[in-house]
N, C-alpha and C. Protein backbone atom coordinates (compact mmCIF):
# COMPACT_ATOMS: atom_id res chain seq x y z
N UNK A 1 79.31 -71.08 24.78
CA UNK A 1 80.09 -69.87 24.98
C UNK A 1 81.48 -70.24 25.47
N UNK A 2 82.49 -69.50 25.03
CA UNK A 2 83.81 -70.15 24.92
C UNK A 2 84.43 -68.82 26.41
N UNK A 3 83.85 -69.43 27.81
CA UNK A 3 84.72 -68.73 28.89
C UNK A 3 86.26 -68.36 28.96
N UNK A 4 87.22 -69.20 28.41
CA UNK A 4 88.19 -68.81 28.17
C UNK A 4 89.01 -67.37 27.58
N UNK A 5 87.93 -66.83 27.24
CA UNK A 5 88.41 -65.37 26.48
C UNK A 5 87.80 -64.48 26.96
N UNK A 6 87.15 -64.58 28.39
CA UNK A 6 86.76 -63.59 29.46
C UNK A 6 87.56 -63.12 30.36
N UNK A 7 88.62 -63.61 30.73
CA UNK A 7 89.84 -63.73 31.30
C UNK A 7 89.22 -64.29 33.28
N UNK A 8 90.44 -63.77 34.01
CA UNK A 8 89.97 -64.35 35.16
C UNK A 8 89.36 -63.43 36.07
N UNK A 9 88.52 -64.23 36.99
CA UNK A 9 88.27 -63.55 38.32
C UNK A 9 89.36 -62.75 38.71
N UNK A 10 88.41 -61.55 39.29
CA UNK A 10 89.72 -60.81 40.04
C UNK A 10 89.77 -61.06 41.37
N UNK A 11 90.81 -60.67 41.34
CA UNK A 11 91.81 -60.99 42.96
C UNK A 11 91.29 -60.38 43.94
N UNK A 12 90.67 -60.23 44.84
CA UNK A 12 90.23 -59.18 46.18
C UNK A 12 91.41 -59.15 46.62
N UNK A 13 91.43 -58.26 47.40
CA UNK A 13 92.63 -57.73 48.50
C UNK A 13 92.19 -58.88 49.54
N UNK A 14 92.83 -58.78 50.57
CA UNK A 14 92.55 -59.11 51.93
C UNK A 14 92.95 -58.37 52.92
N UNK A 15 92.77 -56.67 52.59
CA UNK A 15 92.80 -55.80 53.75
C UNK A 15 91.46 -55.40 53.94
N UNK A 16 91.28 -54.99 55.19
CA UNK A 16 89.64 -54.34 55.58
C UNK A 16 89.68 -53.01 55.39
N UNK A 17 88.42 -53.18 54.76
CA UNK A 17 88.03 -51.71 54.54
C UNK A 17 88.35 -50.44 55.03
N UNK A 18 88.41 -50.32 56.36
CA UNK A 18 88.96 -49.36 57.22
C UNK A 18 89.98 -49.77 58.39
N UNK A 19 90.38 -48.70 59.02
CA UNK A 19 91.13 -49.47 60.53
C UNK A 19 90.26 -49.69 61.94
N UNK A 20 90.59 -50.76 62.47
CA UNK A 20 89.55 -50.93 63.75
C UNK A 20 90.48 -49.43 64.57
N UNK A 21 89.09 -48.82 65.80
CA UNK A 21 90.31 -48.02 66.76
C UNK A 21 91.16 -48.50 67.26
N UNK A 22 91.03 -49.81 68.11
CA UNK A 22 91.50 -50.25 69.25
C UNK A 22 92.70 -51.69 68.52
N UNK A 23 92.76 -51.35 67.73
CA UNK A 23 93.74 -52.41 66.39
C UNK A 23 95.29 -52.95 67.47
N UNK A 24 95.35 -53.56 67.17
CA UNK A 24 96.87 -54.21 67.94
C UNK A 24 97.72 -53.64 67.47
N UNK A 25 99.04 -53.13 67.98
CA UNK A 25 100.04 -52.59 67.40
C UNK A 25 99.85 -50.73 67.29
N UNK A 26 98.50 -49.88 67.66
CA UNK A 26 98.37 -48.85 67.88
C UNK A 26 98.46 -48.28 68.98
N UNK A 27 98.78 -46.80 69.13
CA UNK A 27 99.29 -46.33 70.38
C UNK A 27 98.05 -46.71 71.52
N UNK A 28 96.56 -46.74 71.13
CA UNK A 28 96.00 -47.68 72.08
C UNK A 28 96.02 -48.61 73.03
N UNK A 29 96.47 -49.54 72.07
CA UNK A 29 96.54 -50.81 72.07
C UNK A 29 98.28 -51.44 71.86
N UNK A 30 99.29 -51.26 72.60
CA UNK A 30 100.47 -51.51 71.87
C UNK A 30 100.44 -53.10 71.98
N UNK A 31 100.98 -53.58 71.04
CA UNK A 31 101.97 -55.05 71.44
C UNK A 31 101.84 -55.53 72.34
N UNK A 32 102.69 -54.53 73.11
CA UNK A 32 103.00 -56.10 74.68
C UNK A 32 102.49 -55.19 75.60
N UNK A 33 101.24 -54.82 75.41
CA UNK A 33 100.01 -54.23 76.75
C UNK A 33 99.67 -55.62 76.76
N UNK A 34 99.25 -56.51 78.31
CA UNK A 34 98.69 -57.49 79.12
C UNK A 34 96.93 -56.52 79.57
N UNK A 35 95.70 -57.33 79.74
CA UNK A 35 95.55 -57.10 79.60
C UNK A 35 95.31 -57.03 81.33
N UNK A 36 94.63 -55.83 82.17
CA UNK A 36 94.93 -55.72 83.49
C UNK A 36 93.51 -56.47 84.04
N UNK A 37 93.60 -57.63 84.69
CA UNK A 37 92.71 -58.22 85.53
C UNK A 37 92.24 -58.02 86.88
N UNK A 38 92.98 -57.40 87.74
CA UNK A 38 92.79 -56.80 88.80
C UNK A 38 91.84 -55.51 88.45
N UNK A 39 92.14 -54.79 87.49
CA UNK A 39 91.34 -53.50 87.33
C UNK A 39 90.00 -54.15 87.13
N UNK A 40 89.82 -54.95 86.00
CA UNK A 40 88.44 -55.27 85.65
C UNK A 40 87.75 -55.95 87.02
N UNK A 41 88.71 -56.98 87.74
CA UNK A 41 88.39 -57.15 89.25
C UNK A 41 87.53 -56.56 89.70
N UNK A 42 88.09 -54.97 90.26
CA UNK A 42 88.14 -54.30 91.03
C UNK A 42 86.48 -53.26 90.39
N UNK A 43 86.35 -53.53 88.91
CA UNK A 43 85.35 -53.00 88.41
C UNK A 43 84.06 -53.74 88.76
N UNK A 44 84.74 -54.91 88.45
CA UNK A 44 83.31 -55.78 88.80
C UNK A 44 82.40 -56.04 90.12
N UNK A 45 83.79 -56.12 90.94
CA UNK A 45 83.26 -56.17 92.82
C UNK A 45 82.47 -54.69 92.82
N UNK A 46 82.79 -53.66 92.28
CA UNK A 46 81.94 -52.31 92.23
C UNK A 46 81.13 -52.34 92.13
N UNK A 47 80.46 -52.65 91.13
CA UNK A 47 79.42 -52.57 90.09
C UNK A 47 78.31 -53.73 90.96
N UNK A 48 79.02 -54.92 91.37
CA UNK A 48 78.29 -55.83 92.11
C UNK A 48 77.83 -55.19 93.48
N UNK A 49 78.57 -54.60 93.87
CA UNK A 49 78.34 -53.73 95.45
C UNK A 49 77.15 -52.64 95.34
N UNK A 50 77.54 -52.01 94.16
CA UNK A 50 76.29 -51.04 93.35
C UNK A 50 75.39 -51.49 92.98
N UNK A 51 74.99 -52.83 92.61
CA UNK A 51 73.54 -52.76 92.29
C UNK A 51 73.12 -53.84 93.33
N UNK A 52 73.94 -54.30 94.67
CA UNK A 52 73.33 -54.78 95.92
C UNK A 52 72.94 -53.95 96.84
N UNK A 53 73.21 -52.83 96.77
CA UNK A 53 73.10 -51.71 97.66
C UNK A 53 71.59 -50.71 96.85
């Protein structure tokens, strides 16, 4: 069988299917948001205090 006259594979995109919510560059999520370590800190000593108590 002479493949040559099937022509070629096609090309996929390389965009995803949909948009993530939390996507970089959305009003979410902007650019140059850091991400806050003290808060998650401050979550965790909680949560640790809460299930010692």
């Amino acid at each position: 069988m002479d493949y040559s006259k099937q022509g070629g594979a096609r090309q996929g995109s390389n965009k995803p299917r949909h948009a993530e919510h939390n996507a970089k560059g959305t009003a979410k999520n902007p650019y140059d948001k850091k991400a806050d370590k003290a808060a998650l800190l401050e979550r965790m000593k909680a949560a640790a205090k809460k299930q010692e108590s």
